[in-house]
Protein backbone atom coordinates (compact mmCIF):
# COMPACT_ATOMS: atom_id res chain seq x y z
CA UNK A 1 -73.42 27.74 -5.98
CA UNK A 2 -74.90 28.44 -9.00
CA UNK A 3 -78.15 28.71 -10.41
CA UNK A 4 -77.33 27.84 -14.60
CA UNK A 5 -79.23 30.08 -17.09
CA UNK A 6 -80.14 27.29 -19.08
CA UNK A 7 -82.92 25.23 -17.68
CA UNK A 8 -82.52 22.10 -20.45
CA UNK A 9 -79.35 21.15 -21.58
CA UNK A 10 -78.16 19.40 -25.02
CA UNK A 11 -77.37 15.69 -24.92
CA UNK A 12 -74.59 14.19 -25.55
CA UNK A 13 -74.32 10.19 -26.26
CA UNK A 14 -71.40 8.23 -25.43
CA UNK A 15 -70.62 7.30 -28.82
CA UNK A 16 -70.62 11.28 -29.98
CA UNK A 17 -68.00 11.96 -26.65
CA UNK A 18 -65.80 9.17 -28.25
CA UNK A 19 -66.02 10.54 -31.63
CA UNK A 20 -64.82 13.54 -30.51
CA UNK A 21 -61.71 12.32 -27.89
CA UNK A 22 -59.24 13.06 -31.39
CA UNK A 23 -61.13 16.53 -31.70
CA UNK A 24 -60.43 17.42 -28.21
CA UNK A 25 -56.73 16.05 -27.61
CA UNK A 26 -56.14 18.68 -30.41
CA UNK A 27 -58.29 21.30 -29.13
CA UNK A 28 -57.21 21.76 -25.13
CA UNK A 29 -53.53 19.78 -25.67
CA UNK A 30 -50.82 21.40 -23.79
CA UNK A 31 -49.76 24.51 -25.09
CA UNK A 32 -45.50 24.24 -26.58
CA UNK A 33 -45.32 27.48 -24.77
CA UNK A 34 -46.21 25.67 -21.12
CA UNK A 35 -42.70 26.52 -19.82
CA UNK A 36 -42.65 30.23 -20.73
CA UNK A 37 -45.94 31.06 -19.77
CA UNK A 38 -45.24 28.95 -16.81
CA UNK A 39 -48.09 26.99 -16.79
CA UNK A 40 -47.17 24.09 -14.89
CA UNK A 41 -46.27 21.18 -16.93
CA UNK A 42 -48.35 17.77 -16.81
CA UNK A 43 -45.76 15.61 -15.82
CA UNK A 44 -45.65 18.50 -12.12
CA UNK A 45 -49.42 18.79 -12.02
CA UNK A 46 -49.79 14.88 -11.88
CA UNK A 47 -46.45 14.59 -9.74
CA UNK A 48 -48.38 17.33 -6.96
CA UNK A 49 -51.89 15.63 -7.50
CA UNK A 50 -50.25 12.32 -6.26
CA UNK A 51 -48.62 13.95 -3.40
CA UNK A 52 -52.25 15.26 -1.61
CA UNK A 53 -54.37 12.07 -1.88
CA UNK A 54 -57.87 12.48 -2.79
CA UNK A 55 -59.23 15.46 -1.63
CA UNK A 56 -63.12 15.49 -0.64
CA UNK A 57 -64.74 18.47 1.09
CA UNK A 58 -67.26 21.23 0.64
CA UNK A 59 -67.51 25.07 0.04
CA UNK A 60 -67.67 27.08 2.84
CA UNK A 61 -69.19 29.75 4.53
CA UNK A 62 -69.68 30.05 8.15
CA UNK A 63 -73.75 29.30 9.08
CA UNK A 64 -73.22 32.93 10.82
CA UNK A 65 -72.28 34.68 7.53
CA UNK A 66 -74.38 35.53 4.18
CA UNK A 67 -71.91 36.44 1.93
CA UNK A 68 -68.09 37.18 1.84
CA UNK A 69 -68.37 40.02 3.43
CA UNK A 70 -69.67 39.16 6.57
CA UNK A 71 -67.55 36.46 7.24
CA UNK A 72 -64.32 38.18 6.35
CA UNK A 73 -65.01 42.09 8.21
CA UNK A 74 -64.12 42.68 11.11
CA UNK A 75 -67.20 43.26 12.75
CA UNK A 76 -68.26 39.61 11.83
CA UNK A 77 -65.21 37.71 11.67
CA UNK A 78 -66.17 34.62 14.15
CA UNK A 79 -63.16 32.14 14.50
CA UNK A 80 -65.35 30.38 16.96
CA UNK A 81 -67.73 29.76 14.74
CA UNK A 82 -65.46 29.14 12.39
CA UNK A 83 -63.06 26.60 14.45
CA UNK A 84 -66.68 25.08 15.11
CA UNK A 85 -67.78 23.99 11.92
CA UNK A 86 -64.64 22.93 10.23
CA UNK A 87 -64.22 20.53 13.52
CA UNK A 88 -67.61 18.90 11.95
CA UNK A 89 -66.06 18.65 8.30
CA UNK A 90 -62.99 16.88 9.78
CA UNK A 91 -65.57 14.98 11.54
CA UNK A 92 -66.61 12.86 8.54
CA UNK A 93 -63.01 13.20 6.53
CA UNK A 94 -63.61 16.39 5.04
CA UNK A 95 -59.86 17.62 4.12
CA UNK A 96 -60.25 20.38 1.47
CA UNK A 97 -62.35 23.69 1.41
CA UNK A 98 -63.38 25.89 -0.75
CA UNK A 99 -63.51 29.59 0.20
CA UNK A 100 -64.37 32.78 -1.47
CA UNK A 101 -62.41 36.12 -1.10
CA UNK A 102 -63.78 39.45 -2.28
CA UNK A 103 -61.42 42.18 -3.77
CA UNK A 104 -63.26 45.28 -1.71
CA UNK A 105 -62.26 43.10 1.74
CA UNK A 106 -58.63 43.69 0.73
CA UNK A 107 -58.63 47.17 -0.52
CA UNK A 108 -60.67 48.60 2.43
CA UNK A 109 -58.11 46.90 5.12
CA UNK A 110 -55.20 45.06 3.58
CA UNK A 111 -53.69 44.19 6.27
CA UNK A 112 -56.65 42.87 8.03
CA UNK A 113 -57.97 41.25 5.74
CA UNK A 114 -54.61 39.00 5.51
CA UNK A 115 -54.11 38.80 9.17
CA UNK A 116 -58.30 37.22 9.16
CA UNK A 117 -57.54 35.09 6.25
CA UNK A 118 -54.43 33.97 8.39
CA UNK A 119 -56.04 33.20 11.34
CA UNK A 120 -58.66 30.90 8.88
CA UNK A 121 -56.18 29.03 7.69
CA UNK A 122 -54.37 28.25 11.53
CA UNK A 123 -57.82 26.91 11.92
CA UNK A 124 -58.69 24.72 9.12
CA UNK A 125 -54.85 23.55 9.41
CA UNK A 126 -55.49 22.75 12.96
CA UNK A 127 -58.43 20.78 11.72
CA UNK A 128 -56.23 18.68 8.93
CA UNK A 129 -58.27 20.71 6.31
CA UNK A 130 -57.00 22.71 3.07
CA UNK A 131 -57.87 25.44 1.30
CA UNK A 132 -58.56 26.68 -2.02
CA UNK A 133 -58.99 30.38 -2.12
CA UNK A 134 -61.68 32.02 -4.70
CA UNK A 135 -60.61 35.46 -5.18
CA UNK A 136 -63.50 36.92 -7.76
CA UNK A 137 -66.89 35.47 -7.98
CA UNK A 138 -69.42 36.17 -11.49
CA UNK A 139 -72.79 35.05 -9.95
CA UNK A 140 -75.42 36.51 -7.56
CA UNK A 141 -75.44 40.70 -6.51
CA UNK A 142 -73.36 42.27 -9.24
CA UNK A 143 -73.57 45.43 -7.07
CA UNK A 144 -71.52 44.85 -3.57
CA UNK A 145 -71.59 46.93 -0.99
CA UNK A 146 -68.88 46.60 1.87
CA UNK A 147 -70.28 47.39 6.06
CA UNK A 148 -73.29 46.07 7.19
CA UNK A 149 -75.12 43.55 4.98
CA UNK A 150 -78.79 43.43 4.55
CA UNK A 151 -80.39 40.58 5.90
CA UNK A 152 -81.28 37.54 4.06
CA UNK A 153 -84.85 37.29 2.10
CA UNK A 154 -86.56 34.50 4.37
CA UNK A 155 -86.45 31.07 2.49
CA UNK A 156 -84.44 32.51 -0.24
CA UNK A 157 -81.09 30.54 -1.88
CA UNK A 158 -77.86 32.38 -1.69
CA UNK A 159 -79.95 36.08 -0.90
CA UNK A 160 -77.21 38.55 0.06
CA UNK A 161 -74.05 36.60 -2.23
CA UNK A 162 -72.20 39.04 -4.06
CA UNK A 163 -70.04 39.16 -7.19
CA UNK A 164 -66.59 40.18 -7.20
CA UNK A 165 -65.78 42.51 -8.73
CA UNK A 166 -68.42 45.38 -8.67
CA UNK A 167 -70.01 44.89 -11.72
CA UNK A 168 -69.13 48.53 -13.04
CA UNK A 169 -65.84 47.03 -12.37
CA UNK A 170 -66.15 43.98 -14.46
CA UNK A 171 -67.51 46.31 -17.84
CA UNK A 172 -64.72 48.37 -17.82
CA UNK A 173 -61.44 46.48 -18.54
CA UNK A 174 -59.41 50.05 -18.34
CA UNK A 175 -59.94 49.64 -14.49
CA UNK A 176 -58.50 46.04 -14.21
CA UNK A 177 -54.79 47.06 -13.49
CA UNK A 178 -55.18 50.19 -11.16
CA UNK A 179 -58.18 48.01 -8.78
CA UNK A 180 -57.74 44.59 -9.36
CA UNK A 181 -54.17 43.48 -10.03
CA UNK A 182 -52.60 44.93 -6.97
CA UNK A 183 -55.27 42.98 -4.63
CA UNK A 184 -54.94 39.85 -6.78
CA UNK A 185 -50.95 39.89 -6.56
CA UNK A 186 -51.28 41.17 -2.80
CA UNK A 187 -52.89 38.33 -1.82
CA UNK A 188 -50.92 35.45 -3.83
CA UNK A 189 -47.43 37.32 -2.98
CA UNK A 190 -48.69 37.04 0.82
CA UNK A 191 -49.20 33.01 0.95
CA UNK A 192 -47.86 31.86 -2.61
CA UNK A 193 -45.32 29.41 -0.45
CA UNK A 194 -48.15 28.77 1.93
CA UNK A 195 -48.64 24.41 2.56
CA UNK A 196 -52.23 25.19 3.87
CA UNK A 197 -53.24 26.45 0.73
CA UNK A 198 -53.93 23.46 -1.86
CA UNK A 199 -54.44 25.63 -5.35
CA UNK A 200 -56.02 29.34 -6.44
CA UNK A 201 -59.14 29.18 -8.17
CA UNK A 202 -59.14 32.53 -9.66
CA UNK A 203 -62.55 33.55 -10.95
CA UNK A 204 -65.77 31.47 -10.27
CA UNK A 205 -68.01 30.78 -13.37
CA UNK A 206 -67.01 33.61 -15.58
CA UNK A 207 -69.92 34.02 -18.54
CA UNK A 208 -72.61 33.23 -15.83
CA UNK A 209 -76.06 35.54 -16.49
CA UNK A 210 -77.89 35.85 -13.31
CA UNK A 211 -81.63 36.41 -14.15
CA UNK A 212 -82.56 38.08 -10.55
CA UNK A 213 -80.90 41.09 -11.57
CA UNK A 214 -80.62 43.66 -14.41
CA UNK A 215 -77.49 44.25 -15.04
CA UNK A 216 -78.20 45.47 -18.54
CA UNK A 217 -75.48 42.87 -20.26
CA UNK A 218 -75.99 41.42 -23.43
CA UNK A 219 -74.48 37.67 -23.14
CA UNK A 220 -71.93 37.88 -25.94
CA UNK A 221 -70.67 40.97 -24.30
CA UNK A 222 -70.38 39.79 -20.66
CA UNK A 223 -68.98 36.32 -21.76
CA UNK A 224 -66.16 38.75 -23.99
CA UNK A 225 -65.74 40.98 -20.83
CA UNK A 226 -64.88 37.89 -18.59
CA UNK A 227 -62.55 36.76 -21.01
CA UNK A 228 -60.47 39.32 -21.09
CA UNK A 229 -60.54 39.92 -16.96
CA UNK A 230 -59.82 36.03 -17.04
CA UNK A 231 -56.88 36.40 -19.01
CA UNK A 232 -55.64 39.21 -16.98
CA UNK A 233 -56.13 37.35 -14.01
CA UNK A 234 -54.09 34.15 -15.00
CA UNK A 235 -51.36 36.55 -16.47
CA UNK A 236 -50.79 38.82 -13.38
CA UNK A 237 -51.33 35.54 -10.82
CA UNK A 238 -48.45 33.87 -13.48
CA UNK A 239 -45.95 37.12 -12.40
CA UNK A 240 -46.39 35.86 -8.73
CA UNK A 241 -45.83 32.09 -9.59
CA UNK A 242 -47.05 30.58 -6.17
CA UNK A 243 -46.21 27.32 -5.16
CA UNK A 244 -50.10 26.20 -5.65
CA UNK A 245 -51.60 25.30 -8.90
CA UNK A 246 -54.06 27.87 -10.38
CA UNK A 247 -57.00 26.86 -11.89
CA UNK A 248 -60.71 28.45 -13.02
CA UNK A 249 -63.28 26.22 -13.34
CA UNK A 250 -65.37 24.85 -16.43
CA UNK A 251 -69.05 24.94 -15.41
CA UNK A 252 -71.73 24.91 -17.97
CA UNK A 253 -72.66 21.89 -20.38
CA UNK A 254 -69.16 20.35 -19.26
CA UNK A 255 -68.49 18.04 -21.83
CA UNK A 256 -71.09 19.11 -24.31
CA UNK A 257 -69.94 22.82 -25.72
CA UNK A 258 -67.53 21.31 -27.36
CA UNK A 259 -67.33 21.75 -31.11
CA UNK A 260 -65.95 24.25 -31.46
CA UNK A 261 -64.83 24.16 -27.42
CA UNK A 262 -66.30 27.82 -25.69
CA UNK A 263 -63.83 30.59 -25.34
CA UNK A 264 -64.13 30.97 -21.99
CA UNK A 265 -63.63 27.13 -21.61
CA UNK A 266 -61.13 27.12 -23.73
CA UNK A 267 -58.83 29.52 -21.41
CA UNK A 268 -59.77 27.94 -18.37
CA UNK A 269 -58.62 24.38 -19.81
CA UNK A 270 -55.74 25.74 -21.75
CA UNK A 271 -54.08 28.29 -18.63
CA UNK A 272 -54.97 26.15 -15.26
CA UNK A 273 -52.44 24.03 -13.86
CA UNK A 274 -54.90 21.41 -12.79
CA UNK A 275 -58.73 21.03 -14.24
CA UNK A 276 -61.62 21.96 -12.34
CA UNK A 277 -65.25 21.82 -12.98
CA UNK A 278 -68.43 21.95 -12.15
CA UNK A 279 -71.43 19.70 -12.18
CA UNK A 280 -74.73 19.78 -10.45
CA UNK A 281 -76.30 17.15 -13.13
CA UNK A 282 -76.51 13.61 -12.28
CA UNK A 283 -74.46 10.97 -12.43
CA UNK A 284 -75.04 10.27 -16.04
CA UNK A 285 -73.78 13.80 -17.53
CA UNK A 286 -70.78 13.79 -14.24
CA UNK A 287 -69.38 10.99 -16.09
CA UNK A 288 -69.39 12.93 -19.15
CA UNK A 289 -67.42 15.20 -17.79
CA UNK A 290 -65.05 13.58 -16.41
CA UNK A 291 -64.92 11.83 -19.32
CA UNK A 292 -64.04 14.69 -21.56
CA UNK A 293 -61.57 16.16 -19.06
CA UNK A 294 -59.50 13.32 -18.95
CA UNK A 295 -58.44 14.49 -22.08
CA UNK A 296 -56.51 17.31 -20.78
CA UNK A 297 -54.02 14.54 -18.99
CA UNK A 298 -53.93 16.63 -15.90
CA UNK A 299 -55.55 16.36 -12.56
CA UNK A 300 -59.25 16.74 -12.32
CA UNK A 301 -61.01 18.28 -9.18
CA UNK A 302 -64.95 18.84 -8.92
CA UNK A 303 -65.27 22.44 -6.94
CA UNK A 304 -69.34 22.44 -7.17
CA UNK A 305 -71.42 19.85 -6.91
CA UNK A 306 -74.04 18.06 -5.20
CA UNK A 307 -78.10 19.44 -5.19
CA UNK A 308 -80.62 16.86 -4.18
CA UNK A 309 -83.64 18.21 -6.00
CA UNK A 310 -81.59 17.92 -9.66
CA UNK A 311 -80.30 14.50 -8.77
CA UNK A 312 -76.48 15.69 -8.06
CA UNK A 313 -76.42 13.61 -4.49
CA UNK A 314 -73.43 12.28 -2.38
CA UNK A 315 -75.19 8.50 -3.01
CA UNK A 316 -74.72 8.54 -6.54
CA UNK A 317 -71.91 11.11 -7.89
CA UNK A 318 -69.31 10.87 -4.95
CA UNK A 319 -68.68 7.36 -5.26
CA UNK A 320 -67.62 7.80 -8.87
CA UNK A 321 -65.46 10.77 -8.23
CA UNK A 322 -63.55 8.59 -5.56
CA UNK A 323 -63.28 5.64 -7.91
CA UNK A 324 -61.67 8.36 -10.84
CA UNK A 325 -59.93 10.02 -8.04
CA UNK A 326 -61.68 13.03 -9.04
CA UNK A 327 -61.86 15.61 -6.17
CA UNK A 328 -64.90 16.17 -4.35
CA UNK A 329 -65.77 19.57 -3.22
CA UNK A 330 -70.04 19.71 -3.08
CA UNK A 331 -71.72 23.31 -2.27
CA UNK A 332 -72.26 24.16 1.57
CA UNK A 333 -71.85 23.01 4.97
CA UNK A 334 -74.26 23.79 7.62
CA UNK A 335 -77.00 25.26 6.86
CA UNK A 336 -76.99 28.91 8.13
CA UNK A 337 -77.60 32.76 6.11
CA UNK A 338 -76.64 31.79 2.91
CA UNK A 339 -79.80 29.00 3.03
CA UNK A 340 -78.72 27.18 0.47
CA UNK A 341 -80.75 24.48 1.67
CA UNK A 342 -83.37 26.04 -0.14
CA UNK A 343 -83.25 25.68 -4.42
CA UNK A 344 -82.67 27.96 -7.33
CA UNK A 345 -86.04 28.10 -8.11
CA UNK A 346 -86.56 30.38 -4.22
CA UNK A 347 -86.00 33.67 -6.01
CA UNK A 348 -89.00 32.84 -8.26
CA UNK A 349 -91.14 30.31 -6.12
CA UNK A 350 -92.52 31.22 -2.25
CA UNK A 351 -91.31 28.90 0.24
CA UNK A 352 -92.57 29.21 3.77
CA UNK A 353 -90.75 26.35 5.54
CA UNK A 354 -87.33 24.31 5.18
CA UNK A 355 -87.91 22.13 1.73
CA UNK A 356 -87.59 18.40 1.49
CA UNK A 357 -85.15 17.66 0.44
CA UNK A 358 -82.71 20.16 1.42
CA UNK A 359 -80.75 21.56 -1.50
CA UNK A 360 -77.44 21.97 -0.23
CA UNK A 361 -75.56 21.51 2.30
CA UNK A 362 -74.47 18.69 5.21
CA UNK A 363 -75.16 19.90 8.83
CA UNK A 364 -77.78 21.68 10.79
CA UNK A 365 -76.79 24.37 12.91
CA UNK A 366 -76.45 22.15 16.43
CA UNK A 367 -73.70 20.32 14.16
CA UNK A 368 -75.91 16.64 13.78
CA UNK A 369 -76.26 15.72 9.50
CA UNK A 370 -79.21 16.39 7.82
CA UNK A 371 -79.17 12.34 6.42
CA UNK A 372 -76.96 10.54 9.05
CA UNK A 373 -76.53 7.80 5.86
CA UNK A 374 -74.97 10.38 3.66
CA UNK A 375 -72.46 10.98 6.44
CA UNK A 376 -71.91 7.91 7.05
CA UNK A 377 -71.27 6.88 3.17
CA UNK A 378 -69.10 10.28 3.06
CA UNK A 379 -67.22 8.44 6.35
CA UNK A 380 -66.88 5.02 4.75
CA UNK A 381 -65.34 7.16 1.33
CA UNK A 382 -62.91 9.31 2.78
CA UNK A 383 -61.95 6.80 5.33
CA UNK A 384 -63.10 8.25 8.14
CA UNK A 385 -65.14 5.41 9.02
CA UNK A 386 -62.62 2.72 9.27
């Protein structure tokens, strides 16, 4: 969802990625310790992967929603709207989603909170559609507020999105057990045998600087913080040992930070059950990526992708994903108060009308695509079509 603080990336040539395939066997192998830390072993993550068939589908938000707040509180929650759009996913073979939780939802109104996230997944079952749950979220408003939300800067990407948790929160590792662990193992004790929910992706794009605000964090000691509230995260959600697969995503220069291989990728390869990532380059660097993370012998799914304006686009990256049986997951649905059809570049550049192309996202608000082809090609891939 993610705007990347690095506007140019290094390169990486094919024949450097093979040099390094012996490097990187060594460097994210499976741990001898898989069974007691409980990290699933490869032989069950590849034995589960089988079991779903490829999974394609996008993250969502409800169009009526800006951030997690309003489409989890009570005074927003809108199942219709809800029931609505999902119906349109299923629509062209959309059979996965990916949906992010916030930790102040669940200690304002535990219960609640459950019951709503409950009631989502009745609905998305209904509609043949699974779920993976984000609990915590790096990017966007370090400084979440729960109630009312502000309303969303006109023409502005991803506005009102909020990090989880409270960025006062995230500095102080001393307050990780006492606020954070008992929502964490809450949730994952409620629906850890729950068939609706296809894996846990436990912290979205940990190390992530986000330029709109000042936060006041030095990048060494933000990317150190996360690490440790990563760890913590995969070690408490490891007490609860739910039936899904964990997981927490790789993100920046996939493929390319990899001599020596980042900390914070290093955990996220080395602790999930099954590899996710995220790309919004295209196809070129995707194949990189998935490249590199076959290394890792496990299941591979893409949780962020697709961005017309940097050449991530369902034409070119989502055949190759089916053809790796990679999972597909793009960013947004229908376009709605997140406005993610508008770029990155909105919080810097004044738009005064919808942009061509859109950024993100499939549908318009009356539920017809944006580019009937792409639905159509997403049809003919997930065999909706047929």
């Amino acid at each position: 969802m993610h705007m990347y603080p690095f506007s140019e990336k290094r390169s990486l040539s094919v024949i450097s990625l093979v040099s390094l395939t012996i490097f990187m066997l060594c460097a994210y192998a499976p741990a001898v310790d898989d069974t007691a830390s409980a990290r699933w072993s490869v032989k069950k993550a590849n034995a589960w992967y089988a079991e779903q068939g490829w999974r394609a589908g996008a993250n969502f938000l409800p169009s009526t929603a800006s951030n997690q707040f309003e489409m989890w509180q009570a005074e927003t929650w809108d199942p219709a709207t809800i029931d609505r759009e999902l119906g349109w996913a299923a629509g062209i073979g959309f059979n996965t989603m990916r949906v992010y939780l916030h930790d102040m939802l669940w200690t304002a109104d535990a219960a609640g909170f459950e019951k709503r996230m409950d009631e989502y997944l009745a609905i998305a079952d209904k509609h043949g559609i699974k779920t993976i749950f984000v609990p915590f979220d790096c990017v966007w408003d370090p400084y979440p507020k729960p109630g009312p939300q502000k309303e969303p800067v006109p023409h502005v990407h991803n506005s009102r999105w909020v990090q989880s948790p409270h960025v006062d929160v995230q500095k102080n590792p001393a307050r990780y057990e006492a606020q954070l662990k008992p929502y964490l193992t809450g949730i994952l004790t409620r629906f850890k045998d729950d068939p609706r929910i296809l894996a846990w992706d436990l912290l979205n794009e940990p190390g992530n600087a986000v330029p709109q605000y000042e936060d006041h964090w030095d990048n060494k000691e933000r990317e150190d913080t996360h690490l440790i509230l990563l760890n913590r995260l995969f070690d408490w959600a490891r007490e609860v040992n739910p039936s899904q697969p964990l997981t927490a995503g790789v993100w920046i220069e996939v493929g390319e930070r990899t001599n020596p291989v980042h900390s914070l990728d290093k955990v996220m390869l080395e602790r999930s059950d099954i590899i996710t990532f995220h790309t919004y380059s295209p196809l070129p660097k995707a194949k990189i990526a998935v490249e590199w993370l076959k290394n890792s012998g496990r299941p591979i799914i893409c949780t962020e992708y697709m961005s017309r304006g940097s050449g991530s686009t369902f034409e070119t990256v989502m055949p190759y994903f089916k053809e790796q049986n990679v999972g597909a997951i793009n960013w947004g649905l229908v376009n709605g108060r997140s406005q993610t059809i508008y770029p990155w570049d909105s919080w810097n550049k004044q738009y005064t009308a919808e942009p061509e192309p859109w950024f993100h996202d499939v549908f318009r608000k009356d539920g017809t695509p944006y580019r009937e082809a792409e639905a159509k090609l997403i049809r003919e891939l997930t065999g909706k079509g047929q």
